[in-house]
C-alpha atoms as a PDB file:
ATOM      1  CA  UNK A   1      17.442 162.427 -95.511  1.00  0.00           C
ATOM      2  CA  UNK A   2      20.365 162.592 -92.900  1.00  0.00           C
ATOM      3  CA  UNK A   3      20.321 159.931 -90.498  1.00  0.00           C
ATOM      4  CA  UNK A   4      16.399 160.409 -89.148  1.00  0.00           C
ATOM      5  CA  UNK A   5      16.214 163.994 -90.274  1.00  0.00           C
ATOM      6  CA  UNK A   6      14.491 165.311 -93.582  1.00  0.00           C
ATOM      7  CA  UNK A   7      15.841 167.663 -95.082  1.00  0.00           C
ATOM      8  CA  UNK A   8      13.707 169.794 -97.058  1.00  0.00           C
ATOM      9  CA  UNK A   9      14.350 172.150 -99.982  1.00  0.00           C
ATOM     10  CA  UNK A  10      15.366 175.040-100.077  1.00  0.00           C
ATOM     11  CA  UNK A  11      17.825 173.333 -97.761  1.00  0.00           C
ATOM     12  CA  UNK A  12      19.594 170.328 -98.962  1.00  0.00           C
ATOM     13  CA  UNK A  13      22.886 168.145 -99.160  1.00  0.00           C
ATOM     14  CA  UNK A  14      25.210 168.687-101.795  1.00  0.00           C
ATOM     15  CA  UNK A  15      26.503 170.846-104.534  1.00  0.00           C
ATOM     16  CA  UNK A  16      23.125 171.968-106.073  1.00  0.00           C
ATOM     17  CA  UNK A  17      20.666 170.964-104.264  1.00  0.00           C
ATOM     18  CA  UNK A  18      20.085 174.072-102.118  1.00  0.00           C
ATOM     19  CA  UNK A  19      18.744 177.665-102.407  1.00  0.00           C
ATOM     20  CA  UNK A  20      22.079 178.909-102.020  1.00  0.00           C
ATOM     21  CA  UNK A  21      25.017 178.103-100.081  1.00  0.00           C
ATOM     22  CA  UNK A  22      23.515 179.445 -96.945  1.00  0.00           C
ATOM     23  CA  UNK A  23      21.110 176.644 -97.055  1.00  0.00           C
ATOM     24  CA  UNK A  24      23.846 174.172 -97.225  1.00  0.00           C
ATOM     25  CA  UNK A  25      23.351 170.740 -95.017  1.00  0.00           C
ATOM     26  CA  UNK A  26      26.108 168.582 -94.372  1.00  0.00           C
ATOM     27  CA  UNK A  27      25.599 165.124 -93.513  1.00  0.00           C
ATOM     28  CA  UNK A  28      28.442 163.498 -91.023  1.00  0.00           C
ATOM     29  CA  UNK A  29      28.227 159.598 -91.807  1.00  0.00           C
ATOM     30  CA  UNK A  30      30.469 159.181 -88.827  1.00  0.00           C
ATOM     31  CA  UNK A  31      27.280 158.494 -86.311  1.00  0.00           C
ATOM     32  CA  UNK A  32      25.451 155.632 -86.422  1.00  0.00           C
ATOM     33  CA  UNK A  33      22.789 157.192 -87.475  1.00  0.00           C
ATOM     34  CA  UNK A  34      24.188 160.148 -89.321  1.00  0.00           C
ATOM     35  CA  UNK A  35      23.555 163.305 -87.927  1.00  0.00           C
ATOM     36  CA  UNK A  36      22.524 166.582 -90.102  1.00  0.00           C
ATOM     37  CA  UNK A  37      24.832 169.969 -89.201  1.00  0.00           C
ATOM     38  CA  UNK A  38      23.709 173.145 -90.083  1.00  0.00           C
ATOM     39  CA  UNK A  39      26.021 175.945 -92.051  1.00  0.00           C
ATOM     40  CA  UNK A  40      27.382 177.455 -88.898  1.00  0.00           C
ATOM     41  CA  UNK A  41      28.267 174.207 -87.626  1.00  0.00           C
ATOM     42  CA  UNK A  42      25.384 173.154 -85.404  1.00  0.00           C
ATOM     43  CA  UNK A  43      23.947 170.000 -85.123  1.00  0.00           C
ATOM     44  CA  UNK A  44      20.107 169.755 -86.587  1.00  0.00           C
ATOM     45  CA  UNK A  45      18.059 168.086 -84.486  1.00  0.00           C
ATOM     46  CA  UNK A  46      15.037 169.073 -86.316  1.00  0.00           C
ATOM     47  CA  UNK A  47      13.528 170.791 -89.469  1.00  0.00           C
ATOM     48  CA  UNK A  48       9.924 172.185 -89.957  1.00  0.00           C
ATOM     49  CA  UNK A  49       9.029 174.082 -93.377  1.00  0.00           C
ATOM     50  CA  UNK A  50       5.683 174.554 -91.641  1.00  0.00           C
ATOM     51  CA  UNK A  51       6.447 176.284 -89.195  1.00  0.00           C
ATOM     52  CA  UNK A  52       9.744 177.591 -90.598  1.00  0.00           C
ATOM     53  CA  UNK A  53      12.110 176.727 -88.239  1.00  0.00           C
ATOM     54  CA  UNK A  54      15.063 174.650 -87.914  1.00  0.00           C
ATOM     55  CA  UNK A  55      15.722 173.278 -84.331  1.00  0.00           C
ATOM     56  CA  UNK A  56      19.887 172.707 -83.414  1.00  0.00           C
ATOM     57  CA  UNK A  57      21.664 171.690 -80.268  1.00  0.00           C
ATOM     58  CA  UNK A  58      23.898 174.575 -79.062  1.00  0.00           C
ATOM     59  CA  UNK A  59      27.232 174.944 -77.047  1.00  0.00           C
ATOM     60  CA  UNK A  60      27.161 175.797 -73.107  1.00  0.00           C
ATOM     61  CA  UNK A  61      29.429 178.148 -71.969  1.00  0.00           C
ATOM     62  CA  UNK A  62      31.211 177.934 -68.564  1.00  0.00           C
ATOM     63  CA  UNK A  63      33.985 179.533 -66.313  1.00  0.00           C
ATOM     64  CA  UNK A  64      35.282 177.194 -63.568  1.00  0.00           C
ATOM     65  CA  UNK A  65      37.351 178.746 -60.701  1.00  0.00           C
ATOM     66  CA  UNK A  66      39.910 177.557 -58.871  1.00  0.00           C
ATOM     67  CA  UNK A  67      40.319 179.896 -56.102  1.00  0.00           C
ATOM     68  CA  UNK A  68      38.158 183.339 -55.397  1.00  0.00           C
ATOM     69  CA  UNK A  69      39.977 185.234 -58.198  1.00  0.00           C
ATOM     70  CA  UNK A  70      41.703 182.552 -60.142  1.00  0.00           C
ATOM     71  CA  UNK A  71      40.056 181.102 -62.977  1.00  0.00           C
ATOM     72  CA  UNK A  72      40.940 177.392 -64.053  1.00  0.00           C
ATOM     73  CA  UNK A  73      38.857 177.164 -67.411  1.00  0.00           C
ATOM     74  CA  UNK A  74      36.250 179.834 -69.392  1.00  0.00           C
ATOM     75  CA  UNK A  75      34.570 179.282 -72.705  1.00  0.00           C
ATOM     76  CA  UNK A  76      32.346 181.611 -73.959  1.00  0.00           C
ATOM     77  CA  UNK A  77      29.381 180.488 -76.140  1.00  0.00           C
ATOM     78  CA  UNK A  78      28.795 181.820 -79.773  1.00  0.00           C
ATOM     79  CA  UNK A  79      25.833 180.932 -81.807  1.00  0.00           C
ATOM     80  CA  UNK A  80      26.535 183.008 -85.422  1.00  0.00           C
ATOM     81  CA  UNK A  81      24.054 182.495 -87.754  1.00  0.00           C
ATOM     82  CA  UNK A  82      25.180 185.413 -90.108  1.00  0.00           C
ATOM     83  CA  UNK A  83      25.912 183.634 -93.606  1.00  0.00           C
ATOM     84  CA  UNK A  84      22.657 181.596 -92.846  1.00  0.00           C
ATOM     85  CA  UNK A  85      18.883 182.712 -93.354  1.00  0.00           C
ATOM     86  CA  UNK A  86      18.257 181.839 -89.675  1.00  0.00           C
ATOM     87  CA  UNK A  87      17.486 184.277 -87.138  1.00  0.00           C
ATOM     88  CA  UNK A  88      17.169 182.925 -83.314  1.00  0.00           C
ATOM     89  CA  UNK A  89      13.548 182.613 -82.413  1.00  0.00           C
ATOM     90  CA  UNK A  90      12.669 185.053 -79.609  1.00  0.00           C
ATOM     91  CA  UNK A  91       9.219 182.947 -78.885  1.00  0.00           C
ATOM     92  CA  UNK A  92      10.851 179.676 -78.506  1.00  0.00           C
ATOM     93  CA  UNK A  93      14.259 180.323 -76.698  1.00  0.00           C
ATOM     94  CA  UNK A  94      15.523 181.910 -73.582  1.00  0.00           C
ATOM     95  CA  UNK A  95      18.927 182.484 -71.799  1.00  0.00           C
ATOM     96  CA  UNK A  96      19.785 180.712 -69.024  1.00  0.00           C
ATOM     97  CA  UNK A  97      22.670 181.080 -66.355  1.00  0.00           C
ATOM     98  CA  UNK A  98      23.605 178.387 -63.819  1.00  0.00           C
ATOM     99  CA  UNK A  99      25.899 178.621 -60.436  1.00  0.00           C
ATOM    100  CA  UNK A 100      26.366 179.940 -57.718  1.00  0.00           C
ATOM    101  CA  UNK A 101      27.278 183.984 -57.585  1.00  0.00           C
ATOM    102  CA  UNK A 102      27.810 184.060 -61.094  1.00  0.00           C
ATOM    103  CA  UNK A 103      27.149 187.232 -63.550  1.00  0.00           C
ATOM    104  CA  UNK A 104      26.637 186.479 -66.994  1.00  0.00           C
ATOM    105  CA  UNK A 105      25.503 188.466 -70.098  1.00  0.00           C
ATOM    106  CA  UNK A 106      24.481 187.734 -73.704  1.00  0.00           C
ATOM    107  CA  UNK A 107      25.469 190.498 -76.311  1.00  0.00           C
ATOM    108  CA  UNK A 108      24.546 190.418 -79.851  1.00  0.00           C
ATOM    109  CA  UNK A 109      23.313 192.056 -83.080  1.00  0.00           C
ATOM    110  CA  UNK A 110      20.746 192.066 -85.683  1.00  0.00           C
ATOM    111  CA  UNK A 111      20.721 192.165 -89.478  1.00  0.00           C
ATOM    112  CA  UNK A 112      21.107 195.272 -89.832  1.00  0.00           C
ATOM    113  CA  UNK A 113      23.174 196.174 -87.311  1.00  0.00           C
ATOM    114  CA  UNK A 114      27.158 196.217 -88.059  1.00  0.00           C
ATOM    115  CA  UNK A 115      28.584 196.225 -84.726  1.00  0.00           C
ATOM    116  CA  UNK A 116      28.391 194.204 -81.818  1.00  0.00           C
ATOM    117  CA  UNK A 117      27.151 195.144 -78.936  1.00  0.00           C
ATOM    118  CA  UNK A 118      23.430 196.145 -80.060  1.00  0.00           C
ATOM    119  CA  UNK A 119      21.849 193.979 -77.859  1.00  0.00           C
ATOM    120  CA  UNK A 120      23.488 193.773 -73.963  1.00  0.00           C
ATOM    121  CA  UNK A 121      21.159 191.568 -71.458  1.00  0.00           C
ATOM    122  CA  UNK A 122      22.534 189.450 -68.794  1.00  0.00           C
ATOM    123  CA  UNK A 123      21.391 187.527 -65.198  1.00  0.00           C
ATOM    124  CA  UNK A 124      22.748 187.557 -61.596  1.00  0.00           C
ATOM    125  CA  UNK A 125      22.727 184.646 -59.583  1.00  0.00           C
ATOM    126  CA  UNK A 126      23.651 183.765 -56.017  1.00  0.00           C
ATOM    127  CA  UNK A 127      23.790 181.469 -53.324  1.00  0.00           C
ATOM    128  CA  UNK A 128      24.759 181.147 -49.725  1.00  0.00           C
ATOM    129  CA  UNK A 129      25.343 177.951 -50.108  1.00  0.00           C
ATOM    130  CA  UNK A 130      24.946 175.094 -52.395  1.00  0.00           C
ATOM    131  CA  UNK A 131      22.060 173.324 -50.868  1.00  0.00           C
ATOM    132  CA  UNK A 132      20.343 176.436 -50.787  1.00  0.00           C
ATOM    133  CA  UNK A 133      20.127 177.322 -54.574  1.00  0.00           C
ATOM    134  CA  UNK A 134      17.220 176.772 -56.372  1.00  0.00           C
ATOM    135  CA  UNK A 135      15.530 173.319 -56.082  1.00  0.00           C
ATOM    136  CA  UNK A 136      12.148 172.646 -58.413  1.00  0.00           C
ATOM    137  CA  UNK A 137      11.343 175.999 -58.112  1.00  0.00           C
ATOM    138  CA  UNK A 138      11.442 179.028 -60.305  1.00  0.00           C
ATOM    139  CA  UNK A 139      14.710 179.820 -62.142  1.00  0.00           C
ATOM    140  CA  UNK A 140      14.598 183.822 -60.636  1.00  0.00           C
ATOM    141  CA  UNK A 141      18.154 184.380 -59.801  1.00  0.00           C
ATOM    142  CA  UNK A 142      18.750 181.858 -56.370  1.00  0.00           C
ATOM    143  CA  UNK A 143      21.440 179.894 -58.151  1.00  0.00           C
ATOM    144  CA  UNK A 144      19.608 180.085 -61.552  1.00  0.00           C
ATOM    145  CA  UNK A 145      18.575 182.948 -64.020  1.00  0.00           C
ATOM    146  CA  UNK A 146      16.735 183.508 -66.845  1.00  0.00           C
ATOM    147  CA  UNK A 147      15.826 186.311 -69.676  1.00  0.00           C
ATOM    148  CA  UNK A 148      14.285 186.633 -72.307  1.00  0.00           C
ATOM    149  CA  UNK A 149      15.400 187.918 -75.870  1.00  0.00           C
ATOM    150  CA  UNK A 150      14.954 189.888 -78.846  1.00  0.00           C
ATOM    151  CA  UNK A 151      13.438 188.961 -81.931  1.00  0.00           C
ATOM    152  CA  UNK A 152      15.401 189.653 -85.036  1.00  0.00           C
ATOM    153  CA  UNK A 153      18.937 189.304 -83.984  1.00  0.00           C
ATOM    154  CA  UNK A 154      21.193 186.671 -85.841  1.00  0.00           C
ATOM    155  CA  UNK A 155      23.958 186.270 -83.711  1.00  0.00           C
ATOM    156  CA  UNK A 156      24.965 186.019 -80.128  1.00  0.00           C
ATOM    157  CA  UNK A 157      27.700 186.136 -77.663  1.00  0.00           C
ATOM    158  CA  UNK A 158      27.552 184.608 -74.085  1.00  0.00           C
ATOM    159  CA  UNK A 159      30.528 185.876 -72.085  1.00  0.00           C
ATOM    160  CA  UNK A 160      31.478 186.380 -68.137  1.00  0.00           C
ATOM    161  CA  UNK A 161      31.548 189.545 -66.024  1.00  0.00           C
ATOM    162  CA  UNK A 162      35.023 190.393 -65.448  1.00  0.00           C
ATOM    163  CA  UNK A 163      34.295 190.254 -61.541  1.00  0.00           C
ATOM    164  CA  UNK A 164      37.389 190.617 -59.242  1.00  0.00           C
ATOM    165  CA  UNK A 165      36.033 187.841 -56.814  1.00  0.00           C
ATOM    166  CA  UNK A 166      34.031 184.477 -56.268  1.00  0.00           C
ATOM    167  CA  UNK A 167      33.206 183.870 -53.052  1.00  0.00           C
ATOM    168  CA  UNK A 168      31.327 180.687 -53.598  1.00  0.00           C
ATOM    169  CA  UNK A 169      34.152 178.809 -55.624  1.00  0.00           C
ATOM    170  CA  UNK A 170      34.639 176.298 -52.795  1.00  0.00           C
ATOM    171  CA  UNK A 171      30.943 174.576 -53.181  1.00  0.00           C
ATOM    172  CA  UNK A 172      30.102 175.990 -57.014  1.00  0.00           C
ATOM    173  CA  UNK A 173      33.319 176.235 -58.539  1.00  0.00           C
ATOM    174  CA  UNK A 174      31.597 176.499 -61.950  1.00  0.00           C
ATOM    175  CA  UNK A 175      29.092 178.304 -63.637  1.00  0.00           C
ATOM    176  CA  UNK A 176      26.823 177.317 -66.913  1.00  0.00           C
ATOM    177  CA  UNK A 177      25.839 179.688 -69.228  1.00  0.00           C
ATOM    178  CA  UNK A 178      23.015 178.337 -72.626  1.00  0.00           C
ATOM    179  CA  UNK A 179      20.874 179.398 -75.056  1.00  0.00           C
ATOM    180  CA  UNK A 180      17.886 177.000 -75.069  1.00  0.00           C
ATOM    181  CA  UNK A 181      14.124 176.359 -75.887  1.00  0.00           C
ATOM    182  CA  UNK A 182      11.702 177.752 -72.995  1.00  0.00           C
ATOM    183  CA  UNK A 183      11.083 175.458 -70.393  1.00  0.00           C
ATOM    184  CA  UNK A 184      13.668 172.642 -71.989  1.00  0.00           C
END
């Protein structure tokens, strides 16, 4: 156990008590409770031999502007889970892009593949104006977007389009880009 998560073999805490490395848990005793992190760094929020699946909270990527060409912060997202036995679940998760006139695109590779770049998707979103993006309604590209993606790849890359302009940075000057489970 880590904090309110089991952790069952062939994962486990500790020199030994795991398949392999790859498998390794660590347990941060930091939180009150503790909280379980996976071998690429995520935090587990869940664990299901069953099923075989381990469920972990992921980064969001953004890119704020400050002007129409000027950005003021970017982070890309990463989720690498190539030293682990975990591949992301194409069933369960989806990619999602928030904002307003924003291009984002997910790139990434399988096991077999050695370079990046095997796997290119992306969404377009836009909005007049901010009152006018998408409300309880469909995420289908009016200030939100969604795809779907591949089964078998182990890592990912979110990343912005390199566009010369952003002509709604005065009432969206940032834009959200996550890897999440359907309809979270």
């Amino acid at each position: 156990m880590c904090g309110n998560i089991h952790i069952p073999y062939p994962l486990g805490i500790g020199d030994g008590c795991w398949k392999n490395k790859n498998f390794t848990i660590t347990c941060n005793y930091s939180y009150n409770p503790a909280r379980a992190f996976s071998h690429g760094g995520f935090e587990v929020i869940d664990i299901s031999l069953e099923t075989g699946e381990m469920r972990v909270f992921t980064g969001v990527a953004h890119i704020c502007f400050n002007s129409s060409n000027t950005t003021s912060s970017m982070n890309s997202g990463w989720y690498n889970f190539t030293r682990s036995p975990l591949l992301i679940s194409s069933e369960r998760n989806e990619f999602t892009g928030v904002g307003c006139n924003t291009v984002v695109w997910l790139r990434g590779k399988d096991l077999e593949d050695n370079e990046d770049g095997r796997y290119l998707s992306g969404c377009i979103t836009t909005c007049a104006r901010l009152d006018k993006a998408a409300n309880d309604v469909k995420c289908t590209g009016h200030g939100c977007c969604q795809t779907t993606i591949p089964g078998g790849l182990h890592n990912m890359e979110v990343n912005w389009s390199k566009a010369a302009t952003n002509s709604a940075w005065k009432y969206s000057s940032c834009s959200y880009a996550f890897l999440a489970e359907k309809g979270w």
